[in-house]
PDB file of N, CA and C in Angstrom:
ATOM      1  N   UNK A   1     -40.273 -23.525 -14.288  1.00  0.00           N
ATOM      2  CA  UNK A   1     -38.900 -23.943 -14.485  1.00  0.00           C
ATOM      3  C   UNK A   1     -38.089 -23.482 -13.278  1.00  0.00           C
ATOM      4  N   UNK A   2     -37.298 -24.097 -12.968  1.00  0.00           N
ATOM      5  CA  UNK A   2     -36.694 -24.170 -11.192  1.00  0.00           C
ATOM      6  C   UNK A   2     -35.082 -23.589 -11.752  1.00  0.00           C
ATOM      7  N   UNK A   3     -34.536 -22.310 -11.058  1.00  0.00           N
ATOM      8  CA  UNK A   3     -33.278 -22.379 -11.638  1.00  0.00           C
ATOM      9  C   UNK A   3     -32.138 -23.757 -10.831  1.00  0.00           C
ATOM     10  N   UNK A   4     -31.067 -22.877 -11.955  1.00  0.00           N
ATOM     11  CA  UNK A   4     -29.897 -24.081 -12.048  1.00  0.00           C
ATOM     12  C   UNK A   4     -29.159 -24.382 -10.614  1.00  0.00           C
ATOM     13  N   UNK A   5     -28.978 -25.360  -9.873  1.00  0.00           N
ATOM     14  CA  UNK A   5     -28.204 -25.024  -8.626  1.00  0.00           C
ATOM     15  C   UNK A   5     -26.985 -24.197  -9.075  1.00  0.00           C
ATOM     16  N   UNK A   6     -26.423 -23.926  -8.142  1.00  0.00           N
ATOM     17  CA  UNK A   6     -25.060 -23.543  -8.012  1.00  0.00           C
ATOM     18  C   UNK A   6     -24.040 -24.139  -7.972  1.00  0.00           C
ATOM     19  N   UNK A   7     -22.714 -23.942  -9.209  1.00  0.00           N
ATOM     20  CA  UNK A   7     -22.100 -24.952  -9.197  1.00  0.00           C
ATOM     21  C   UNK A   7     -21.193 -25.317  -7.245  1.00  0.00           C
ATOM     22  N   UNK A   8     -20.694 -26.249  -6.666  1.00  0.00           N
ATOM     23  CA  UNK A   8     -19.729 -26.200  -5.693  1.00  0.00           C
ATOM     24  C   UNK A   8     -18.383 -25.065  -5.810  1.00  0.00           C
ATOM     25  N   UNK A   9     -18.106 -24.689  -4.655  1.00  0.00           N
ATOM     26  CA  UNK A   9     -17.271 -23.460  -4.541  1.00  0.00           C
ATOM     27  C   UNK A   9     -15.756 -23.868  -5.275  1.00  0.00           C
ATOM     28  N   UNK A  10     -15.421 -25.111  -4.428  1.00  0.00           N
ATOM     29  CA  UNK A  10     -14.208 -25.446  -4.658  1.00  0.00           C
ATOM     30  C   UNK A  10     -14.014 -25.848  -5.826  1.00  0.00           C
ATOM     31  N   UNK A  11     -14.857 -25.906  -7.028  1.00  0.00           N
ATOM     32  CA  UNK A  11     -14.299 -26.472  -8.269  1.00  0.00           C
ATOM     33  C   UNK A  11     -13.912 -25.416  -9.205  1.00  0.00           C
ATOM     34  N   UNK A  12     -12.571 -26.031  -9.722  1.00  0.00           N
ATOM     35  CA  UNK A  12     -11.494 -25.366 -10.472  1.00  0.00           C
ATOM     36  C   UNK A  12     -11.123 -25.988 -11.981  1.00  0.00           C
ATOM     37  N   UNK A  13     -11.560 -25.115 -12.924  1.00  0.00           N
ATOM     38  CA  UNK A  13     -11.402 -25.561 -14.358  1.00  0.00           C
ATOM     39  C   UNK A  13     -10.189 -24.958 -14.919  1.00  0.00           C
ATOM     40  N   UNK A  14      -9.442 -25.293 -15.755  1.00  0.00           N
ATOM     41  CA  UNK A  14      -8.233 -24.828 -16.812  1.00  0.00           C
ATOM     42  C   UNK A  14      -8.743 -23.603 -17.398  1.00  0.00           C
ATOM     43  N   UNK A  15      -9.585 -22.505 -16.771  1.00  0.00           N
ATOM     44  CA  UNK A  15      -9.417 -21.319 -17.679  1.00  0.00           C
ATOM     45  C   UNK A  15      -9.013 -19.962 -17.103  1.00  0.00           C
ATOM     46  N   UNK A  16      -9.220 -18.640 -17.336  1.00  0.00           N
ATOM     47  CA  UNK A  16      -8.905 -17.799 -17.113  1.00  0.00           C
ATOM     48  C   UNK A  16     -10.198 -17.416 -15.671  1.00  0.00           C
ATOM     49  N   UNK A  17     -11.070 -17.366 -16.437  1.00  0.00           N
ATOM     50  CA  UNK A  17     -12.580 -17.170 -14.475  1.00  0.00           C
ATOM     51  C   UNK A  17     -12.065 -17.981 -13.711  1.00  0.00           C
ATOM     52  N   UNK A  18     -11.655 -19.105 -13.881  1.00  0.00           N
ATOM     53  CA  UNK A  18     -11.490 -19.915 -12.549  1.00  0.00           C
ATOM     54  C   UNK A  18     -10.317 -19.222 -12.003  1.00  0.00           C
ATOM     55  N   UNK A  19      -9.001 -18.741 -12.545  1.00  0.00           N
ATOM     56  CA  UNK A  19      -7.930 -18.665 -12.074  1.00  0.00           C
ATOM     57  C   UNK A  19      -8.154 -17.618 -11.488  1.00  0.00           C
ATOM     58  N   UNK A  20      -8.780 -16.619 -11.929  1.00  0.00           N
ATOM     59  CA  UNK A  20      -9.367 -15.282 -11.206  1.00  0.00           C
ATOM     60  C   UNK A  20     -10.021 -14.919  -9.810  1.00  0.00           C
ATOM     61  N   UNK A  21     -10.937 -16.659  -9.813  1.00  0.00           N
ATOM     62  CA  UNK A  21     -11.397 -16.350  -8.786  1.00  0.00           C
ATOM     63  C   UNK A  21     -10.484 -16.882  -7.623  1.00  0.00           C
ATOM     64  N   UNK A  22      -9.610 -17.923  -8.294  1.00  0.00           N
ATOM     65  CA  UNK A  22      -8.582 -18.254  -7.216  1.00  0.00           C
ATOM     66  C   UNK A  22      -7.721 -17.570  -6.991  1.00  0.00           C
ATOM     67  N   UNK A  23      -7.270 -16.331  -7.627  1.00  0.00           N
ATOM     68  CA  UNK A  23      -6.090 -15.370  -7.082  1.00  0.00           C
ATOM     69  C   UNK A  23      -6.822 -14.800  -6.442  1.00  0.00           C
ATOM     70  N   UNK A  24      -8.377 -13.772  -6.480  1.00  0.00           N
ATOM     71  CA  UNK A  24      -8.710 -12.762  -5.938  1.00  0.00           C
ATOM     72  C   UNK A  24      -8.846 -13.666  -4.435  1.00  0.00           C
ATOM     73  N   UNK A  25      -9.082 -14.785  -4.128  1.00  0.00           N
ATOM     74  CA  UNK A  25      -9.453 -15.410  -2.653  1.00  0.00           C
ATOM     75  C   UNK A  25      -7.931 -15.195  -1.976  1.00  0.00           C
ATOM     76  N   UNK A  26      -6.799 -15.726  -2.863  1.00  0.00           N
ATOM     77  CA  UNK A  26      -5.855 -16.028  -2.346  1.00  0.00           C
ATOM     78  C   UNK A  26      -4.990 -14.675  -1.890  1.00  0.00           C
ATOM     79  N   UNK A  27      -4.941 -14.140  -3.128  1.00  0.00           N
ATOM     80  CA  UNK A  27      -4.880 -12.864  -2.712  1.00  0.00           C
ATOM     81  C   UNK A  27      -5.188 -11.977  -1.169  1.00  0.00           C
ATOM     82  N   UNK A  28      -6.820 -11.969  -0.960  1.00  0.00           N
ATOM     83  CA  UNK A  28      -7.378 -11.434  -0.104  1.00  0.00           C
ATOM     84  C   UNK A  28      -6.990 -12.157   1.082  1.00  0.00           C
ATOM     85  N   UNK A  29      -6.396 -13.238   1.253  1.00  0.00           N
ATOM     86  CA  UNK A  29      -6.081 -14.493   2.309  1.00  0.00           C
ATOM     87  C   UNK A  29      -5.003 -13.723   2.759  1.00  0.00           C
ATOM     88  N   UNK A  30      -3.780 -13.159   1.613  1.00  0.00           N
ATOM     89  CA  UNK A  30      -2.262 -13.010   1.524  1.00  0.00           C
ATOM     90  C   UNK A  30      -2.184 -11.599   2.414  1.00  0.00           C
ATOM     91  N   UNK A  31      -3.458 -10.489   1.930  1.00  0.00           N
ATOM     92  CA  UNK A  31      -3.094  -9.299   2.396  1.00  0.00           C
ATOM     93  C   UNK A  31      -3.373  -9.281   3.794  1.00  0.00           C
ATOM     94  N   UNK A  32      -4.351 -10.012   4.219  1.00  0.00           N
ATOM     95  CA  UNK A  32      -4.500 -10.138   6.108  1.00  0.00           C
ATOM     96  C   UNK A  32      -3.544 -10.672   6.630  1.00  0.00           C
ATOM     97  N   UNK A  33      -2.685 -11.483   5.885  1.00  0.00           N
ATOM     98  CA  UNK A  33      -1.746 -12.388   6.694  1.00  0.00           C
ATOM     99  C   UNK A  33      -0.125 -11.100   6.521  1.00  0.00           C
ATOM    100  N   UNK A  34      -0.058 -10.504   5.323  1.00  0.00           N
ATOM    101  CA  UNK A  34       1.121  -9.721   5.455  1.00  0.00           C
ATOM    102  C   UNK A  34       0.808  -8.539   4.788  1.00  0.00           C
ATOM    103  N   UNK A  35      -0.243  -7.538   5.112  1.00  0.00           N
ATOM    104  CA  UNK A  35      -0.365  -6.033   4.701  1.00  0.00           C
ATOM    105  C   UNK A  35       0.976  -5.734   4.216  1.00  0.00           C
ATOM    106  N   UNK A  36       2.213  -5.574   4.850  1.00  0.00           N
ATOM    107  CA  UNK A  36       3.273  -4.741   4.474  1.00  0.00           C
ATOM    108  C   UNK A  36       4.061  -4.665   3.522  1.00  0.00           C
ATOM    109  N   UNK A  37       3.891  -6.032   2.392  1.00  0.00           N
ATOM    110  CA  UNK A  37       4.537  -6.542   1.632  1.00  0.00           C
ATOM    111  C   UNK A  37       3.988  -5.667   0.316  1.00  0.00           C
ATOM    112  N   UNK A  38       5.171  -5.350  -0.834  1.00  0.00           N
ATOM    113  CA  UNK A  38       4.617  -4.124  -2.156  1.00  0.00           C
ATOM    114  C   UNK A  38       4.219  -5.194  -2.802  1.00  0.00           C
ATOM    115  N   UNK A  39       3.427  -5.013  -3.471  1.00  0.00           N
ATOM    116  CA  UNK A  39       2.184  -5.525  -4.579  1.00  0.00           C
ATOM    117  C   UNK A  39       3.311  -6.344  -5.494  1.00  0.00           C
ATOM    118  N   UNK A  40       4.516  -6.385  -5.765  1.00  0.00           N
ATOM    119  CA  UNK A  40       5.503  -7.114  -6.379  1.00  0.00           C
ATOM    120  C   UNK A  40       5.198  -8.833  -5.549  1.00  0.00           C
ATOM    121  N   UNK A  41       5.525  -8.020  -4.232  1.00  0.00           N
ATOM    122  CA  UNK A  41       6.070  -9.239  -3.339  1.00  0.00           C
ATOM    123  C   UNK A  41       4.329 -10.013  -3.077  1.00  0.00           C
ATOM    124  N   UNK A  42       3.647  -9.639  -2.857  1.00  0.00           N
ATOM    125  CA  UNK A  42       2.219 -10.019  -2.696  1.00  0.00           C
ATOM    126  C   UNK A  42       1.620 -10.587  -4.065  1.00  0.00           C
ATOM    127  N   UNK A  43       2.108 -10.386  -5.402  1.00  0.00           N
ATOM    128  CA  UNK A  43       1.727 -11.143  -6.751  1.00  0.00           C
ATOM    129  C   UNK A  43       2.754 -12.048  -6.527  1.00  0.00           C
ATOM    130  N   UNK A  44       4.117 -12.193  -6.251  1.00  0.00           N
ATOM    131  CA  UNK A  44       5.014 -13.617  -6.285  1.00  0.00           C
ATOM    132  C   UNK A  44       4.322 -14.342  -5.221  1.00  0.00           C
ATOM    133  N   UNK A  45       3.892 -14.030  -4.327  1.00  0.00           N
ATOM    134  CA  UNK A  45       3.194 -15.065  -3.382  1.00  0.00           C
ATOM    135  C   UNK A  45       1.936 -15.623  -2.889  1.00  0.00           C
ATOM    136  N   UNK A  46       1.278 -14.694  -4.364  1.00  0.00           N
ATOM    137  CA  UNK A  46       0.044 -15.470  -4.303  1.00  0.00           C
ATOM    138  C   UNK A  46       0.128 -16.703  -5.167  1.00  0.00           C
ATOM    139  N   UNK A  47       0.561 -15.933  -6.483  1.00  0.00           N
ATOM    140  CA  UNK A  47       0.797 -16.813  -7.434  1.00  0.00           C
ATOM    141  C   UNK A  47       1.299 -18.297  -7.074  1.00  0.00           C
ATOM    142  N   UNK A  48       2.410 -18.078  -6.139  1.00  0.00           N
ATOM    143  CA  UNK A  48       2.674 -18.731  -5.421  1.00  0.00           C
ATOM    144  C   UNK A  48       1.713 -20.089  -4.775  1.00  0.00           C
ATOM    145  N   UNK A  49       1.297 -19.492  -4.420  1.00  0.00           N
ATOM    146  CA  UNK A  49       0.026 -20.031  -3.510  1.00  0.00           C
ATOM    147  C   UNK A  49      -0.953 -20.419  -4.394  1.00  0.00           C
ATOM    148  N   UNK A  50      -1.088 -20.107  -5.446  1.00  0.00           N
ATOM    149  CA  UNK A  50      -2.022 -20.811  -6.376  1.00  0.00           C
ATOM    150  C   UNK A  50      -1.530 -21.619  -7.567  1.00  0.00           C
ATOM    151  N   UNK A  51       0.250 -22.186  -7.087  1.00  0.00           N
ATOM    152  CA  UNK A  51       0.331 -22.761  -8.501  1.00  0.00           C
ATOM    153  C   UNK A  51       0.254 -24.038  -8.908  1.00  0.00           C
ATOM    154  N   UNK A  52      -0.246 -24.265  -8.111  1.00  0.00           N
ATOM    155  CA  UNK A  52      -1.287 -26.138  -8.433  1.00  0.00           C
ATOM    156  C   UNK A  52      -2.693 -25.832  -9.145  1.00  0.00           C
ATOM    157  N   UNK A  53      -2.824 -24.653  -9.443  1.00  0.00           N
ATOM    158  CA  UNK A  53      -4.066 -24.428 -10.270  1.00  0.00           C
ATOM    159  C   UNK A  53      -4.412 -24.850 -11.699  1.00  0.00           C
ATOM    160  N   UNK A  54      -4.710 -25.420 -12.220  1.00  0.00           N
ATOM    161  CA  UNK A  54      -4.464 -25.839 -13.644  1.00  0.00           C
ATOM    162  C   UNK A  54      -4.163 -24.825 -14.616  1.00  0.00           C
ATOM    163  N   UNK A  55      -4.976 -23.322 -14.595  1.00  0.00           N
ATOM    164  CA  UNK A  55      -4.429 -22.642 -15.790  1.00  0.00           C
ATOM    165  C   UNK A  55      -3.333 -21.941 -15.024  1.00  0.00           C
ATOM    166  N   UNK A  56      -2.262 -21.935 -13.804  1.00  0.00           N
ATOM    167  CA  UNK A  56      -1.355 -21.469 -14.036  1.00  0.00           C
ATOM    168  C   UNK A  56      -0.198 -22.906 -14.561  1.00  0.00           C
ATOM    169  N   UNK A  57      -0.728 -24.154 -14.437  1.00  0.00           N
ATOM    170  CA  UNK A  57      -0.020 -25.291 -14.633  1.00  0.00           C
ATOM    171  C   UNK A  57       0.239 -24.729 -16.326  1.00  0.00           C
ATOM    172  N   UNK A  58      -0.864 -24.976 -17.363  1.00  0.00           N
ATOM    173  CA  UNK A  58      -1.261 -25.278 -18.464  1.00  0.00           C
ATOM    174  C   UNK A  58      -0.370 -23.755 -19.201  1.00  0.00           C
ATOM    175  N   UNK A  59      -0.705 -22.637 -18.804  1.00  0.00           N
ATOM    176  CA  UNK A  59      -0.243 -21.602 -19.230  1.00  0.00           C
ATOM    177  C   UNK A  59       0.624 -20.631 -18.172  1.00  0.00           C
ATOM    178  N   UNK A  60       1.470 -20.577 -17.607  1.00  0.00           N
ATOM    179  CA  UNK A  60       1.721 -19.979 -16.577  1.00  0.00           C
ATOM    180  C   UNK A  60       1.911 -18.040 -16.562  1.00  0.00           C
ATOM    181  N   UNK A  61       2.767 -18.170 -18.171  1.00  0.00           N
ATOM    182  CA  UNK A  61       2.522 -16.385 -18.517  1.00  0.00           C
ATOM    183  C   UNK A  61       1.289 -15.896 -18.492  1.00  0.00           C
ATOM    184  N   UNK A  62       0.196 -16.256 -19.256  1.00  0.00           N
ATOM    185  CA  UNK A  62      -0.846 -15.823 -19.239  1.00  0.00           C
ATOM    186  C   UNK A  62      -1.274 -15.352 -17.475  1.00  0.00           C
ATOM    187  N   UNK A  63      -1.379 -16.611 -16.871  1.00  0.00           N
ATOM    188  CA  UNK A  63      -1.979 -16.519 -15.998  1.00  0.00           C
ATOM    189  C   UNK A  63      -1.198 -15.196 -14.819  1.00  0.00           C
ATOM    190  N   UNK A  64       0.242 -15.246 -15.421  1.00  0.00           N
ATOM    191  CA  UNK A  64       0.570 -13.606 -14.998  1.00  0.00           C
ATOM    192  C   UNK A  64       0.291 -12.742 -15.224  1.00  0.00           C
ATOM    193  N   UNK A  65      -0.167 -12.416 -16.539  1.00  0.00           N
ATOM    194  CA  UNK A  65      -0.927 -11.546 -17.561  1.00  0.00           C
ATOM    195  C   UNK A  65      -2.114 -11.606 -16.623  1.00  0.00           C
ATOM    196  N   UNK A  66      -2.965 -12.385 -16.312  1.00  0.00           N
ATOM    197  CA  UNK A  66      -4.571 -12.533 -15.944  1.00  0.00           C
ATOM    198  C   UNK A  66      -4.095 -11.691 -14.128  1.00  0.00           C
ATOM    199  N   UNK A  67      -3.405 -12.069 -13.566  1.00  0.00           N
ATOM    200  CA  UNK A  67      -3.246 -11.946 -12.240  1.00  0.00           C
ATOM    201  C   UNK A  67      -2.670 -10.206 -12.300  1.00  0.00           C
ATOM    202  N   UNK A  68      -2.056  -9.382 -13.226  1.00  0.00           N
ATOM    203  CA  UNK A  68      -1.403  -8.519 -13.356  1.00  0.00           C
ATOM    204  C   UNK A  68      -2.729  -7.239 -13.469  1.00  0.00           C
ATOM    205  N   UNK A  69      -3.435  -8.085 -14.439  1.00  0.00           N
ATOM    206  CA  UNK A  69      -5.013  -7.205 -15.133  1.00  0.00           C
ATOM    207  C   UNK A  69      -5.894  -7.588 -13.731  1.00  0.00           C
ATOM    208  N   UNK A  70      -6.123  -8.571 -12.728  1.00  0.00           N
ATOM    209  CA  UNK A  70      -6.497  -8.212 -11.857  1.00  0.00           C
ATOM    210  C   UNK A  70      -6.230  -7.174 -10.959  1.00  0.00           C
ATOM    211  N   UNK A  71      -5.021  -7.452 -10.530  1.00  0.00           N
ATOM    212  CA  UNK A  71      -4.464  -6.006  -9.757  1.00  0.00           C
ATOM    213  C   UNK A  71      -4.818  -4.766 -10.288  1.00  0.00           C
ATOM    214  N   UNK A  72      -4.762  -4.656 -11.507  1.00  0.00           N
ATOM    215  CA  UNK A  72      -4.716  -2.854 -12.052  1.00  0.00           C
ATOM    216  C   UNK A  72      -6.580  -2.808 -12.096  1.00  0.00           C
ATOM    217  N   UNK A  73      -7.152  -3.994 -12.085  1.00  0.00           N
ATOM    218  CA  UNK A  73      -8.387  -3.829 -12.757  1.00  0.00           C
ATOM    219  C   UNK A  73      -9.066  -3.496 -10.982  1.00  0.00           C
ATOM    220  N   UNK A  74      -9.127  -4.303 -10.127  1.00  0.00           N
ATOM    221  CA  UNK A  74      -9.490  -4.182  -8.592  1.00  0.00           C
ATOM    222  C   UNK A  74      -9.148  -3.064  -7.684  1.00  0.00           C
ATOM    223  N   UNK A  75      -7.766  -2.638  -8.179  1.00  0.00           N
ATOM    224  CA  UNK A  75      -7.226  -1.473  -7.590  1.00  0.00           C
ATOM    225  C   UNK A  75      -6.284  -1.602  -6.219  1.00  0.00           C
ATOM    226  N   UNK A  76      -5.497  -3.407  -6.213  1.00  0.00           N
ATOM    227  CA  UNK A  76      -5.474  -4.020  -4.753  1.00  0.00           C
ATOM    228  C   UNK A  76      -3.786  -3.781  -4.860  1.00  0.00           C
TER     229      UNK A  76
END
């Protein structure tokens, strides 16, 4: 039995993993481009930056909730 390919990078579903993995990229994009900015200003502008995402479209608190538990959970 042959495993499963791998799904493509760029695909983005309406849930909470997908949105995760699109803040932690965007995120990591945000802090090379402006280190100096406090973790306030660096969550408004990722979020930012990710809000064509479907689960921040579909649910947008949550997905503050999800982006908030990243930060405390990563340590960023």
């Amino acid at each position: 039995m042959s495993p499963l390919p791998e799904p493509p990078a760029d695909r983005v579903f309406n849930n909470a993993d997908s949105f995760a993995q699109a803040f932690d990229e965007a995120w990591a994009r945000h802090c090379n481009d402006d280190a100096t900015a406090d973790t306030t200003a660096r969550t408004s502008a990722v979020l930012a930056a990710v809000a064509d995402h479907p689960f921040v479209i579909a649910q947008p608190e949550l997905a503050q909730q999800v982006a908030q538990f990243r930060i405390r959970l990563l340590g960023l």
